[in-house]
C-alpha atoms as a PDB file:
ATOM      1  CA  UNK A   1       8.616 -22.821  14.785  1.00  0.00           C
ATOM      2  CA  UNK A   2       6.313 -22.219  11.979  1.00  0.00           C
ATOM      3  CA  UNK A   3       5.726 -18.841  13.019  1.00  0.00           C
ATOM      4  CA  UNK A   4       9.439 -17.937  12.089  1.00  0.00           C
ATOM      5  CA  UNK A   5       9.294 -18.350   8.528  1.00  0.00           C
ATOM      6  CA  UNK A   6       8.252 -16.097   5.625  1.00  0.00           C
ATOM      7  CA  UNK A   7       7.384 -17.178   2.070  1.00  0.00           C
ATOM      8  CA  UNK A   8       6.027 -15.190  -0.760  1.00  0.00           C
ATOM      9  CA  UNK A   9       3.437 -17.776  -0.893  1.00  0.00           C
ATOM     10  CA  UNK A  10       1.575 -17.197   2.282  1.00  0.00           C
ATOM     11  CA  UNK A  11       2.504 -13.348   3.259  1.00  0.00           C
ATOM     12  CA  UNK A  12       0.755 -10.362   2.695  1.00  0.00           C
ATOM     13  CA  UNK A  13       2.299  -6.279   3.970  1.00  0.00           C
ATOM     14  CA  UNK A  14       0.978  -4.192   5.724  1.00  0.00           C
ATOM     15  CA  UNK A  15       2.440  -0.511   6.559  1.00  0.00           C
ATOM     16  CA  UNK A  16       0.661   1.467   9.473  1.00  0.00           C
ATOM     17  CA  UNK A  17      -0.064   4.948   9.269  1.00  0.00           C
ATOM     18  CA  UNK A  18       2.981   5.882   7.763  1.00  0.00           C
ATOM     19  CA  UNK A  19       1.375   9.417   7.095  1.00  0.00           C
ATOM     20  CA  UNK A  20       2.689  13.229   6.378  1.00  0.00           C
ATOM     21  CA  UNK A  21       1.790  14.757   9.832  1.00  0.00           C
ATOM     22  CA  UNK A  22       2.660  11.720  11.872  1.00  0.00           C
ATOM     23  CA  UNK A  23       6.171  11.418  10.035  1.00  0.00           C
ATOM     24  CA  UNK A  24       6.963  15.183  10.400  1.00  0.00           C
ATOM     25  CA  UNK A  25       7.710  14.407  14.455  1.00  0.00           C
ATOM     26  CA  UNK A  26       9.015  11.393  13.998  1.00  0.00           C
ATOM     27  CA  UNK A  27      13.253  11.391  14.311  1.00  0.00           C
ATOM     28  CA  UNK A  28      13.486   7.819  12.805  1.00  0.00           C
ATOM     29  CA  UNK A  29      11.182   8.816   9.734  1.00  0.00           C
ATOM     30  CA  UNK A  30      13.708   8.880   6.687  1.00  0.00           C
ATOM     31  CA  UNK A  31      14.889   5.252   8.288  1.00  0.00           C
ATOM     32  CA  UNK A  32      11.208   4.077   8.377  1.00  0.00           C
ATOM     33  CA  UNK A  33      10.036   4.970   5.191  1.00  0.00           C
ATOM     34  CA  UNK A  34      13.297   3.419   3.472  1.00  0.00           C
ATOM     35  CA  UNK A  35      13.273   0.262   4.740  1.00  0.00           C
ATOM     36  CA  UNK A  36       9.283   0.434   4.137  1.00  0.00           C
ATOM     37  CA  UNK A  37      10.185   0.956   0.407  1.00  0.00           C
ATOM     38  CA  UNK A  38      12.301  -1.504   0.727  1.00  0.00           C
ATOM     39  CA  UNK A  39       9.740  -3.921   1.604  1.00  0.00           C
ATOM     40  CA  UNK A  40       6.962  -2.515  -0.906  1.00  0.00           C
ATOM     41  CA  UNK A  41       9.827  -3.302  -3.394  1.00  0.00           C
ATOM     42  CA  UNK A  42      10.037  -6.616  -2.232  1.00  0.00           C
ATOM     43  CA  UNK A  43       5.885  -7.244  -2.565  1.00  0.00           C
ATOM     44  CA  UNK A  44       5.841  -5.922  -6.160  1.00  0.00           C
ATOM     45  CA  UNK A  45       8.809  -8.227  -7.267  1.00  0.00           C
ATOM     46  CA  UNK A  46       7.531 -11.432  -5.575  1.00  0.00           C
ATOM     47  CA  UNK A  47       4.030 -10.443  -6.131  1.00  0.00           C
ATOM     48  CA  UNK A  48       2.458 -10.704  -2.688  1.00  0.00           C
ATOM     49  CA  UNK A  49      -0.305  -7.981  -1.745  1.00  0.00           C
ATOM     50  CA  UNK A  50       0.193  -5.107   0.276  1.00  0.00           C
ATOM     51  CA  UNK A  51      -2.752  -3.207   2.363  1.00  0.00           C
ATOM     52  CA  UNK A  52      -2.298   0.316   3.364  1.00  0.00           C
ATOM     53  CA  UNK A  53      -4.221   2.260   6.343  1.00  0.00           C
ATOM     54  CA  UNK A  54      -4.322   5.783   7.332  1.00  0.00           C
ATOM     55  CA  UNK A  55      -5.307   7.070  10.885  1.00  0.00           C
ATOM     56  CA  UNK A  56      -8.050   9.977  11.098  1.00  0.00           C
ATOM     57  CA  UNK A  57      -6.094  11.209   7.419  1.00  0.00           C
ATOM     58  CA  UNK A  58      -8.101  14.655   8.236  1.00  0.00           C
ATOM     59  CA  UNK A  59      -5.926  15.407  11.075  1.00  0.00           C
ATOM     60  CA  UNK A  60      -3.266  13.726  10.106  1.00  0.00           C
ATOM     61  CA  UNK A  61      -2.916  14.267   6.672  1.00  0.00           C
ATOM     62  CA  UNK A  62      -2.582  11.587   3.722  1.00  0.00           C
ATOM     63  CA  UNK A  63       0.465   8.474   3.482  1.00  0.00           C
ATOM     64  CA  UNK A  64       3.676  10.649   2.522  1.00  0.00           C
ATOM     65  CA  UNK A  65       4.524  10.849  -0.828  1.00  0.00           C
ATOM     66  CA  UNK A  66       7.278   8.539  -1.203  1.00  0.00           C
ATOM     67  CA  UNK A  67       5.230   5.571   0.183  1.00  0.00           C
ATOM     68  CA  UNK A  68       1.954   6.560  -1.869  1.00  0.00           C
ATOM     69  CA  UNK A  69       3.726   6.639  -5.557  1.00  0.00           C
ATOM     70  CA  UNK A  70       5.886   3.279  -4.495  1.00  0.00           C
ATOM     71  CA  UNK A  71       2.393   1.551  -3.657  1.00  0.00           C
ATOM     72  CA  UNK A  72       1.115  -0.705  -6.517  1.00  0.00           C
ATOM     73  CA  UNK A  73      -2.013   0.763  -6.199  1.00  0.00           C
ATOM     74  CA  UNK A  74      -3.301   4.116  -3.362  1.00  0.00           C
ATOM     75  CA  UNK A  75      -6.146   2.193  -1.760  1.00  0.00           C
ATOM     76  CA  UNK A  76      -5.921   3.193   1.759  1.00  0.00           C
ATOM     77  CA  UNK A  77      -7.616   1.616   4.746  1.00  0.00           C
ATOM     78  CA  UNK A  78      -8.618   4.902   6.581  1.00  0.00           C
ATOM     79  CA  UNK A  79      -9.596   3.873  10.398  1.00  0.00           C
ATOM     80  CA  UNK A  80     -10.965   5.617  13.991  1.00  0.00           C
ATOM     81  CA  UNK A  81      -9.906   2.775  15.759  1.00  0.00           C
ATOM     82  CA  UNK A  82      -5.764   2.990  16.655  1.00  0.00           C
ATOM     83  CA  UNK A  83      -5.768  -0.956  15.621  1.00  0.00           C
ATOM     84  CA  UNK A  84      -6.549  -1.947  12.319  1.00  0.00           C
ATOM     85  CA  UNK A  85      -8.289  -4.403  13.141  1.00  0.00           C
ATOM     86  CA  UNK A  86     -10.805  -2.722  14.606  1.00  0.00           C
ATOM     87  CA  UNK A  87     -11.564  -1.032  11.147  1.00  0.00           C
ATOM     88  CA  UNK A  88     -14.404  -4.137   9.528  1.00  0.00           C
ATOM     89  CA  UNK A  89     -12.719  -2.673   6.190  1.00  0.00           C
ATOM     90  CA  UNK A  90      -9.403  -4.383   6.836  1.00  0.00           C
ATOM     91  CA  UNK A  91     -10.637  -7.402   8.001  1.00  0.00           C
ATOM     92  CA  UNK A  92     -12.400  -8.123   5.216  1.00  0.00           C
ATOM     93  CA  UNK A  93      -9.181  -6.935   2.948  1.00  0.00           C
ATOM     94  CA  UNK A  94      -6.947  -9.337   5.069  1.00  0.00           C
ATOM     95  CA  UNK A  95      -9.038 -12.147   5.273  1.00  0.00           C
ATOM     96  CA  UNK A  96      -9.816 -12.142   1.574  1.00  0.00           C
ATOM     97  CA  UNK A  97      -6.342 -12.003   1.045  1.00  0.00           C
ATOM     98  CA  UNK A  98      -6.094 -15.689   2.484  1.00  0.00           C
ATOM     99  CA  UNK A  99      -2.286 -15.542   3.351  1.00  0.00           C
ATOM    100  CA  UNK A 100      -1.909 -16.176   7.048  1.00  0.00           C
ATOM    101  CA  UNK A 101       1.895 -14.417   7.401  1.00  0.00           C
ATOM    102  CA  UNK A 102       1.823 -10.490   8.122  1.00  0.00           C
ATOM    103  CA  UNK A 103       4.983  -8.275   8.097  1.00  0.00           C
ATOM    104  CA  UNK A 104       4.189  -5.261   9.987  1.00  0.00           C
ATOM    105  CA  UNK A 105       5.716  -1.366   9.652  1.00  0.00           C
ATOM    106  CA  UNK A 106       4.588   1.917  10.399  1.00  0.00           C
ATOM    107  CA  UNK A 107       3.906   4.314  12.993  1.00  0.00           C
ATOM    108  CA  UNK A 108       3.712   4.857  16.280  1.00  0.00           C
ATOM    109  CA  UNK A 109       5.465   1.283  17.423  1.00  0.00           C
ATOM    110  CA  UNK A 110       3.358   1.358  20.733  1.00  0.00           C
ATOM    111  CA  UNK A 111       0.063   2.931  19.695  1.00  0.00           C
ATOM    112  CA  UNK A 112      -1.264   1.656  16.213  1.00  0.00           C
ATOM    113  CA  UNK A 113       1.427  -0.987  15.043  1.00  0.00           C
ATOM    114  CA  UNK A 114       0.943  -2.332  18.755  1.00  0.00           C
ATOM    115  CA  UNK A 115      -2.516  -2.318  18.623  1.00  0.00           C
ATOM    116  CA  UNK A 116      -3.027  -4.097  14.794  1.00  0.00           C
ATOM    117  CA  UNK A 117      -0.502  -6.376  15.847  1.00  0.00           C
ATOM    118  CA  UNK A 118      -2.142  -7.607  18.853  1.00  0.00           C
ATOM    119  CA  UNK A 119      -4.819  -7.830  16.825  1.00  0.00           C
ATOM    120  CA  UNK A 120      -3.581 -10.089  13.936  1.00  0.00           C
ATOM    121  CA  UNK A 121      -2.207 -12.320  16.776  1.00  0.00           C
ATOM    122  CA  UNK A 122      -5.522 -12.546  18.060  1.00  0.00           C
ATOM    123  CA  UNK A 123      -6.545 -13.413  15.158  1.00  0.00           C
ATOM    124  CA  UNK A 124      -4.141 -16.314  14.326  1.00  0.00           C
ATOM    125  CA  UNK A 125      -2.285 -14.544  11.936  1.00  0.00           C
ATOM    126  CA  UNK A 126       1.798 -15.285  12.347  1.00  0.00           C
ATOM    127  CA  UNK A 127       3.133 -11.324  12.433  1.00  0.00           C
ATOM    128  CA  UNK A 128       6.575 -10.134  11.469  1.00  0.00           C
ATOM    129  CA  UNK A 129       7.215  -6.872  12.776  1.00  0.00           C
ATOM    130  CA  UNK A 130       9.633  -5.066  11.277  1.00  0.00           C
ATOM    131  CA  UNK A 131      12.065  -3.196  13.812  1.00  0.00           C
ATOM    132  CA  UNK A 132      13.904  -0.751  11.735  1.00  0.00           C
ATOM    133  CA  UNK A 133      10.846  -0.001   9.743  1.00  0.00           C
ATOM    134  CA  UNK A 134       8.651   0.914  12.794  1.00  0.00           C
ATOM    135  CA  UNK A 135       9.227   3.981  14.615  1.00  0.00           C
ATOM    136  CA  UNK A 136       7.649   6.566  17.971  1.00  0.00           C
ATOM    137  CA  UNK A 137       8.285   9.615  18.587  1.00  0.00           C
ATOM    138  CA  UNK A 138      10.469   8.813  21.699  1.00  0.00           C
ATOM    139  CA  UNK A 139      13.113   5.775  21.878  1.00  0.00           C
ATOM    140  CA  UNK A 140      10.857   4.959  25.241  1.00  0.00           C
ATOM    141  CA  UNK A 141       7.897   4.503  23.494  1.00  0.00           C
ATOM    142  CA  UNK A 142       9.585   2.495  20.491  1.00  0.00           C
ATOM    143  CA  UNK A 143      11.539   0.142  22.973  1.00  0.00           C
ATOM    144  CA  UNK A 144       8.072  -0.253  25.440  1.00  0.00           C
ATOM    145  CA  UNK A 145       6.131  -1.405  22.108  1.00  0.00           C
ATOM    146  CA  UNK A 146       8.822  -3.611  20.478  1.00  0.00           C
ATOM    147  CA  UNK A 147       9.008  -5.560  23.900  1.00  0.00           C
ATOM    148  CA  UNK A 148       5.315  -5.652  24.346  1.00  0.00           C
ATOM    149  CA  UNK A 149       5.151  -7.461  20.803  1.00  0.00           C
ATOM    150  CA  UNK A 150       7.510  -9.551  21.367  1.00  0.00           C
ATOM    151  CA  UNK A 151       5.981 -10.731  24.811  1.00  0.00           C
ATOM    152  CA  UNK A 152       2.619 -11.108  23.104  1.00  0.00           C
ATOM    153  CA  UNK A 153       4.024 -13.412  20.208  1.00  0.00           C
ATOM    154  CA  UNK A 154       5.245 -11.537  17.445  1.00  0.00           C
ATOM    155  CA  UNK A 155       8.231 -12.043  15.837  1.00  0.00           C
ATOM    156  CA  UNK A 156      10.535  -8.795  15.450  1.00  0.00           C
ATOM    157  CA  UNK A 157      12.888  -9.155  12.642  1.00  0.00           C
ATOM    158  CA  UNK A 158      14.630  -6.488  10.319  1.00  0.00           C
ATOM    159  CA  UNK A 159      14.210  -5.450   6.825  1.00  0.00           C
ATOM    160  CA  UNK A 160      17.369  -7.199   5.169  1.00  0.00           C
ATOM    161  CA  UNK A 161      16.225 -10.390   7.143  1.00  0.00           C
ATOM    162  CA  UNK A 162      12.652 -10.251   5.666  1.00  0.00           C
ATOM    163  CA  UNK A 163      13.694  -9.570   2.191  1.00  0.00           C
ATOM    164  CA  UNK A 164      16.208 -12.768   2.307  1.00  0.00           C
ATOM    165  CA  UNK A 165      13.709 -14.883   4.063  1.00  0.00           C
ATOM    166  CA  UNK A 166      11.391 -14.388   0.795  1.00  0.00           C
ATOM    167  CA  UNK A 167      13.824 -14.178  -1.780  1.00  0.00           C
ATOM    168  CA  UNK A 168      14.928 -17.781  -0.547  1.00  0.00           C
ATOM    169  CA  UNK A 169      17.922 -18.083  -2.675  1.00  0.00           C
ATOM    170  CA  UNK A 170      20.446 -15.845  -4.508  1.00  0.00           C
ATOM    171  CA  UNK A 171      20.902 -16.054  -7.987  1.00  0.00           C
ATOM    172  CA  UNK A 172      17.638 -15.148  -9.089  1.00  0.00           C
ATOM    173  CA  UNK A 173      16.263 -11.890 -11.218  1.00  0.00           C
ATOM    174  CA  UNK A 174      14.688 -11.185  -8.258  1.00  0.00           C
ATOM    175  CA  UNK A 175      17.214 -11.315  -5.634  1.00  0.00           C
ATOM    176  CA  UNK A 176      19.436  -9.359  -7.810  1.00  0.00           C
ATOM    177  CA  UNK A 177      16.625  -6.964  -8.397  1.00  0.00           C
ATOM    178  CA  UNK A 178      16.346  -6.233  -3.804  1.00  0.00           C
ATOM    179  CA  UNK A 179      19.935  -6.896  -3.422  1.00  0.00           C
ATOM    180  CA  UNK A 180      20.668  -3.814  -5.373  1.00  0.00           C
ATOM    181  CA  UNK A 181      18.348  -1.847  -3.383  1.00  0.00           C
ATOM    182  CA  UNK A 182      19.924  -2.405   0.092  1.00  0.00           C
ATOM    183  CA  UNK A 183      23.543  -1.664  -0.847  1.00  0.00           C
END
């Protein structure tokens, strides 16, 4: 059961390849990068870290605007490899981190957030993927890689249920700070 639960404590955010020429064919892409917001909102108030990557960003172009300038700091990951684990740059990041709780959003659901999330469950890592802040460019493709998680251990949530499993309680500056945003 352990796998279920997020605290701020142990959980660190990662957003895939959320990227200007990958998000121009993407239908979900004003949906994704909300509810990503949503969630870099949510690692800024309860101050857990948040690690970025960028697939081949000279083909396909630098992290959109609106997720760049809501990032804490633009320090992105940039990887080959469709997994980020395969990039020995994020590995290090993550494991420096030392928080052992992922959520997971991005692009394409069943190429790169498939492949780093297979990854971070390889690596032991509990991973929350985030289904309405994941996206492909067909509803296929989305459903084949949100299934394939799931099967392989993952835990596929949503963004309203992420932000309440870390805020923990109402009441707080905090919870009234991220229950503002998702009205």
């Amino acid at each position: 059961m352990d796998k279920f639960f997020l605290t701020k404590r142990d959980t660190v955010l990662v957003v895939v390849d959320i990227q200007e020429r990958l998000a121009a064919v993407m239908s979900e892409r004003q949906k994704v990068i909300g509810n990503s917001l949503h969630l870099i909102e949510a690692a800024k108030v309860l101050h857990f870290p948040v690690l970025l990557s960028e697939q081949y960003p000279k083909g396909l172009g630098p992290t959109v605007p609106e997720i760049k300038g809501a990032l804490p700091s633009y320090e992105p990951i940039e990887k080959l490899m469709f997994g980020c684990c395969g990039e020995p740059m994020f590995m290090e990041a993550i494991a420096s981190i030392g928080k052992r709780s992922v959520i997971l959003c991005g692009m394409e659901t069943h190429v790169c957030v498939l492949q780093t999330c297979l990854g971070l469950l390889r690596e032991g890592y509990a991973v929350h993927v985030v289904q309405d802040a994941i996206c492909s460019r067909s509803k296929e493709n989305y459903r084949i890689g949100t299934e394939f998680m799931r099967d392989a251990g993952a835990v596929i949530t949503g963004t309203e249920t992420v932000l309440f499993q870390l805020l923990e309680k109402a009441g707080t500056e905090e919870f009234k700070i991220l229950s503002r945003r998702i009205k």
